[in-house]
N, C-alpha and C. Protein backbone atom coordinates (compact mmCIF):
# COMPACT_ATOMS: atom_id res chain seq x y z
N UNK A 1 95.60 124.38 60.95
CA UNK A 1 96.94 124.76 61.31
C UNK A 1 97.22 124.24 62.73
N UNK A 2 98.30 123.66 62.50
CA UNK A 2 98.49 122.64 64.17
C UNK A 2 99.72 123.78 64.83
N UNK A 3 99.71 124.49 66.22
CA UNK A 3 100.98 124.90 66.92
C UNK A 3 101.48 123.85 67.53
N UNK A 4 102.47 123.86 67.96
CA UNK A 4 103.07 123.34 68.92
C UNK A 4 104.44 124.42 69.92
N UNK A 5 103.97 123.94 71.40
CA UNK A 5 105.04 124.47 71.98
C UNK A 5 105.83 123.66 72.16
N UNK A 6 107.46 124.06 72.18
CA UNK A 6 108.31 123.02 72.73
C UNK A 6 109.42 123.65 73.54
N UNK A 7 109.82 123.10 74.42
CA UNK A 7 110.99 123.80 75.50
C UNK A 7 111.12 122.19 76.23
N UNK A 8 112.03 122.93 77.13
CA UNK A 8 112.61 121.57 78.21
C UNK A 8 113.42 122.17 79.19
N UNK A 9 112.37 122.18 80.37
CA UNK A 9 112.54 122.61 81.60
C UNK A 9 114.36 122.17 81.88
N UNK A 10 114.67 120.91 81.67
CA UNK A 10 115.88 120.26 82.16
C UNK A 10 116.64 120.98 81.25
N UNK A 11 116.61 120.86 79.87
CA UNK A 11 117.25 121.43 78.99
C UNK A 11 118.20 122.89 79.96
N UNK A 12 117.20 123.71 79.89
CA UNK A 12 117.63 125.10 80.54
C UNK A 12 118.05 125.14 81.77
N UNK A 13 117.63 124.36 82.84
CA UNK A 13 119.02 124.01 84.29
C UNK A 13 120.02 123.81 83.96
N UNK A 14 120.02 122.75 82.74
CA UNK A 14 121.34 122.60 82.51
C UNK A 14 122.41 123.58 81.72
N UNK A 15 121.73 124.45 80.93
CA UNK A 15 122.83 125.73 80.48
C UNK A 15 122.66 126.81 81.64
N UNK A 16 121.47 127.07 82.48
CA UNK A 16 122.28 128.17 83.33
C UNK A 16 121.32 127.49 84.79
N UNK A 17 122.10 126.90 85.44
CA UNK A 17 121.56 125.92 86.87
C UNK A 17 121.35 126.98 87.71
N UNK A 18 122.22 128.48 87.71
CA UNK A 18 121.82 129.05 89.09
C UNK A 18 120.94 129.95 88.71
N UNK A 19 119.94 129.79 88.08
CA UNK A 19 118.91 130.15 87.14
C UNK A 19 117.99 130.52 88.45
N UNK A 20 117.73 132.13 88.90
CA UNK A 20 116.17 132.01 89.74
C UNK A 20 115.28 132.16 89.18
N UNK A 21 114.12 131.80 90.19
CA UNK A 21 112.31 131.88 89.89
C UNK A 21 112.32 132.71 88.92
N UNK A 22 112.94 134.15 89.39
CA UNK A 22 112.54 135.75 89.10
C UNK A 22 113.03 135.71 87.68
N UNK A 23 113.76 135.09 87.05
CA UNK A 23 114.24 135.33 85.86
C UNK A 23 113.24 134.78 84.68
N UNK A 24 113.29 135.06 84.12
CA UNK A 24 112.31 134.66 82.15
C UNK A 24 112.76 134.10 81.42
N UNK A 25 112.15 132.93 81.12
CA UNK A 25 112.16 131.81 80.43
C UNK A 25 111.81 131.67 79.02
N UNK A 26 112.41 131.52 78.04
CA UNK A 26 111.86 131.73 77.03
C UNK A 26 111.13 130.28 76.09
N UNK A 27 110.42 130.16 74.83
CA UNK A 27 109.71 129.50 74.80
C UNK A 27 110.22 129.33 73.55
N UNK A 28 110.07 128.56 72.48
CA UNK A 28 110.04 128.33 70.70
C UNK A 28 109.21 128.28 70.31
N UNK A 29 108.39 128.85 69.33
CA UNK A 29 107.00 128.20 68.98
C UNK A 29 107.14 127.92 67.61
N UNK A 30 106.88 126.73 67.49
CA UNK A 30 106.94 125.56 65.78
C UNK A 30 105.51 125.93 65.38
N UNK A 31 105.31 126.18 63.99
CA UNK A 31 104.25 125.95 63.77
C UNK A 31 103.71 125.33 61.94
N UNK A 32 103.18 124.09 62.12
CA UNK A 32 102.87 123.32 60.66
C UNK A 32 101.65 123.56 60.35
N UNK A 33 101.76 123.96 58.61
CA UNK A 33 100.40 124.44 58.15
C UNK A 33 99.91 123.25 58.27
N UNK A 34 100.74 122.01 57.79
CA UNK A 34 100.19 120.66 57.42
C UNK A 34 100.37 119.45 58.17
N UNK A 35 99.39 118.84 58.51
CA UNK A 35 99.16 117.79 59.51
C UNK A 35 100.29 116.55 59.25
N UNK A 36 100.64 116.36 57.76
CA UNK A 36 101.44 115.32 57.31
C UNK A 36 102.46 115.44 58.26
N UNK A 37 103.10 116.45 57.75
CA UNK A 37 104.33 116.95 57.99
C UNK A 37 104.68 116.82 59.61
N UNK A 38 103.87 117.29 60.06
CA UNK A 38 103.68 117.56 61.80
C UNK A 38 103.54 115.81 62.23
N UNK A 39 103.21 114.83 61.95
CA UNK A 39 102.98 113.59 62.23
C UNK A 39 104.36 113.44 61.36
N UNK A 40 105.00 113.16 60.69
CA UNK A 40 106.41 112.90 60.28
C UNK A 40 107.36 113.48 61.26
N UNK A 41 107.16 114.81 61.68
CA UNK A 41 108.11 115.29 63.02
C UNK A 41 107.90 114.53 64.13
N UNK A 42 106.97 114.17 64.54
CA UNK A 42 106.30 113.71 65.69
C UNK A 42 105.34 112.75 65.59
N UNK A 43 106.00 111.79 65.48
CA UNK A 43 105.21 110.31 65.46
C UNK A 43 104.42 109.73 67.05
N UNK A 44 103.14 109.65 66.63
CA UNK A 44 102.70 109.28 67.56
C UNK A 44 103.07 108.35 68.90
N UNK A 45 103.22 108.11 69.77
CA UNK A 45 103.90 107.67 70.88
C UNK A 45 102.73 106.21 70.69
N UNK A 46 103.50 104.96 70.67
CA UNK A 46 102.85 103.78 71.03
C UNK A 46 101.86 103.75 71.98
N UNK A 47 100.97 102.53 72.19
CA UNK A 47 99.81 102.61 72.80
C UNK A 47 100.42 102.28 74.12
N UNK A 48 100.28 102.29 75.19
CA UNK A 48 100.57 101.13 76.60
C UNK A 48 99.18 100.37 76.22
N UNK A 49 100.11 99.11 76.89
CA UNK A 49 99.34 98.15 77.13
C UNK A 49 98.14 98.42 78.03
N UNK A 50 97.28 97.58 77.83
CA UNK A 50 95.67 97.67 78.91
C UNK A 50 96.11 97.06 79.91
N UNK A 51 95.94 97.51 81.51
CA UNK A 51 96.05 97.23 82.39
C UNK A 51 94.83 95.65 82.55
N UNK A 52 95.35 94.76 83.24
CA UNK A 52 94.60 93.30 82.98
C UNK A 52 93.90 93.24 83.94
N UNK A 53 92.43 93.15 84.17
CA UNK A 53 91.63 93.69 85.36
C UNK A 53 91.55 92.38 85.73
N UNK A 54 91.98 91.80 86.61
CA UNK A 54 92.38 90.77 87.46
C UNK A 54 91.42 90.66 88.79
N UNK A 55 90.98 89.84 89.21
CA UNK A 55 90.55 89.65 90.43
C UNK A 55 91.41 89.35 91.54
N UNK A 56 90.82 90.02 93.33
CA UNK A 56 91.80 89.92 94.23
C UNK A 56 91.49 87.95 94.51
N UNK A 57 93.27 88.00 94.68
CA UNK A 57 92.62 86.04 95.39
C UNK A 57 91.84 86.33 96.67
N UNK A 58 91.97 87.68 97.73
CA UNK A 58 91.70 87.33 98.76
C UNK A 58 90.17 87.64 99.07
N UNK A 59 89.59 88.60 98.65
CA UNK A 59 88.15 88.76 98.36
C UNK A 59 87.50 88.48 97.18
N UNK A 60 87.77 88.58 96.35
CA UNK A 60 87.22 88.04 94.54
C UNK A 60 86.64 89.07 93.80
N UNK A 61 87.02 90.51 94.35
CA UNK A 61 86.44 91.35 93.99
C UNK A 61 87.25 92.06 92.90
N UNK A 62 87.10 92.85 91.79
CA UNK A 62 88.09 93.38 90.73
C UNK A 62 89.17 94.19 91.58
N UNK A 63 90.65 93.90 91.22
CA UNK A 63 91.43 94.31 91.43
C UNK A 63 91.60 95.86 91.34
N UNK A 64 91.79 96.59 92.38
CA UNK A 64 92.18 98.16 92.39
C UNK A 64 93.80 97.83 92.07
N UNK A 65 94.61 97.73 92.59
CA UNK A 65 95.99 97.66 92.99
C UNK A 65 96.79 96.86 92.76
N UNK A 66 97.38 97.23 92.71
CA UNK A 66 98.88 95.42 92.58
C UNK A 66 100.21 96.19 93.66
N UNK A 67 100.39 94.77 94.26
CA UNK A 67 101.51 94.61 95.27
C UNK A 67 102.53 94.41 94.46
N UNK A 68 103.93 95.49 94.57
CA UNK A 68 105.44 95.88 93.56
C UNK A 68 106.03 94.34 94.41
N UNK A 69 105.76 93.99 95.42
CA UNK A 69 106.76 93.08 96.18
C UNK A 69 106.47 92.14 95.55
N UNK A 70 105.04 91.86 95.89
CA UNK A 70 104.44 90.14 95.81
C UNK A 70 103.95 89.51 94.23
N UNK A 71 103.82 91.08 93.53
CA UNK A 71 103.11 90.82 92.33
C UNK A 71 101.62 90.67 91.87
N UNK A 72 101.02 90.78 93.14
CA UNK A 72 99.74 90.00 93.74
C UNK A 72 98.90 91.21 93.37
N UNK A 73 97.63 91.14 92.96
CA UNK A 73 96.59 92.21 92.44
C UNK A 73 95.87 92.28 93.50
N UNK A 74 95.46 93.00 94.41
CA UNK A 74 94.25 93.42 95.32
C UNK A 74 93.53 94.62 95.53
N UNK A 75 92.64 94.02 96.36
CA UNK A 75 91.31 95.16 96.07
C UNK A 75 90.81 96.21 97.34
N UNK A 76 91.73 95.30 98.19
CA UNK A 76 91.42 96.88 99.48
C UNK A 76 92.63 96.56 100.35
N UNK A 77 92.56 97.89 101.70
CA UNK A 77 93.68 97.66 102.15
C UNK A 77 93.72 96.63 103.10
N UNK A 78 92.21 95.56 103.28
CA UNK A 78 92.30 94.40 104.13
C UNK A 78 93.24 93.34 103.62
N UNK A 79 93.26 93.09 102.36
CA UNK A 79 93.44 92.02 101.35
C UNK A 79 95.19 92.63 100.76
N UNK A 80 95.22 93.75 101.57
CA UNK A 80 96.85 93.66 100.97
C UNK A 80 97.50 93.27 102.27
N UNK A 81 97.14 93.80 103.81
CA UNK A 81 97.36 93.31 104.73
C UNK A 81 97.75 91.17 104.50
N UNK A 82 96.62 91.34 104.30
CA UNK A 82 96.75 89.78 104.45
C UNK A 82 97.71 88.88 103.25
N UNK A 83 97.80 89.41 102.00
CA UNK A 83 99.05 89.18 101.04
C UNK A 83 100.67 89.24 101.83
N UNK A 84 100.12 90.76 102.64
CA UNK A 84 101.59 90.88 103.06
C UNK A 84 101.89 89.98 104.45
N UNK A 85 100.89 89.98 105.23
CA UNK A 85 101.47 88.78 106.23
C UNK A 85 101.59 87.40 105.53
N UNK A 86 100.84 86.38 105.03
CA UNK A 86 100.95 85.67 103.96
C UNK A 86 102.62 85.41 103.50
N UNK A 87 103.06 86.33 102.84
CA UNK A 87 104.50 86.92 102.01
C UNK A 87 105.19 87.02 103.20
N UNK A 88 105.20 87.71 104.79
CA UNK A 88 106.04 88.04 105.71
C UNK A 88 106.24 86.10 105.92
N UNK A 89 105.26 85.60 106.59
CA UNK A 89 104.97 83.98 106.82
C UNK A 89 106.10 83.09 106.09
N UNK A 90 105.49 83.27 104.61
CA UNK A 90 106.36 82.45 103.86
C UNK A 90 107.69 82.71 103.91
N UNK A 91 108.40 83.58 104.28
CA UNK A 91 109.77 84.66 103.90
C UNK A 91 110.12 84.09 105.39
N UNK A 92 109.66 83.89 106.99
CA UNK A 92 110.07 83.39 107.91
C UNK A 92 110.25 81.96 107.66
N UNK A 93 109.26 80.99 107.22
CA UNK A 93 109.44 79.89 107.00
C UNK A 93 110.60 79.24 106.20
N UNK A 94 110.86 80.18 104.69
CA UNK A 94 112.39 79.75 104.14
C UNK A 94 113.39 80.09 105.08
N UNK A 95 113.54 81.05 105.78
CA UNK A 95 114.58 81.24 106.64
C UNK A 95 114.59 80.30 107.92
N UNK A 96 113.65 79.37 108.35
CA UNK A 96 113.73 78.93 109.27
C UNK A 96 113.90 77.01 108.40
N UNK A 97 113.87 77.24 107.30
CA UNK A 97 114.25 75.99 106.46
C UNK A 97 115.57 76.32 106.01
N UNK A 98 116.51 77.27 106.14
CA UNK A 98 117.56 77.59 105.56
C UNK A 98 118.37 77.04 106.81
N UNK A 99 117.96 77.80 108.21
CA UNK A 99 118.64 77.44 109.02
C UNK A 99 118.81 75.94 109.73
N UNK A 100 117.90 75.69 109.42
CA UNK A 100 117.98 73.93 109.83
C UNK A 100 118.72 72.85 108.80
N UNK A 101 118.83 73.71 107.25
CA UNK A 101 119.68 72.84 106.80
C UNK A 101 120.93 73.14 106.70
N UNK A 102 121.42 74.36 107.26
CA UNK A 102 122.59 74.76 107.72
C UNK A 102 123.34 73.52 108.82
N UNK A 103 122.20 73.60 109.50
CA UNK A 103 122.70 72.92 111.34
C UNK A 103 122.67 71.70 110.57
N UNK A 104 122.22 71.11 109.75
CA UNK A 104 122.64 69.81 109.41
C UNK A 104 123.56 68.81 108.68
């Protein structure tokens, strides 16, 4: 016999928002004799993908982390330092190629 609880915190702010701590919350409880049935209500949620264990370029060691800016996978906080000056570098250099073909 499978239970399940179900509620939704948001659900209930949204019918009474000035809702305090002190007040009681109530709960639903579903419950399927049969597993079929319960997997037909509630289909399993897809897999995520496997995270791709990548090596850092800057030490060669397996990637802990990935940089949201650069895209770049690294493995400590030396090697993100150096991505991000790297990335700061390159990001001065287009701007200092933007401006010279401005002036020209």
């Amino acid at each position: 016999m499978l239970n399940c609880a179900l509620y939704s915190s948001e659900h209930a702010k949204s019918i009474r928002p000035n809702r305090t701590s002190a007040e009681k919350c109530s709960r639903t409880f579903i419950t399927f004799s049969d597993e079929v049935v319960y997997r037909q209500c509630f289909p399993s949620r897809r897999k995520l993908r496997s995270v791709d264990k990548s090596a850092c370029p800057v030490t060669g060691l397996p990637a802990k982390y990935f940089d949201p800016l650069t895209r770049i996978p690294y493995a400590t906080a030396e090697a993100f330092k150096v991505i991000r000056q790297s990335f700061q570098k390159d990001a001065d250099l287009d701007i200092t190629q933007a401006r010279q073909t401005a002036v020209s």
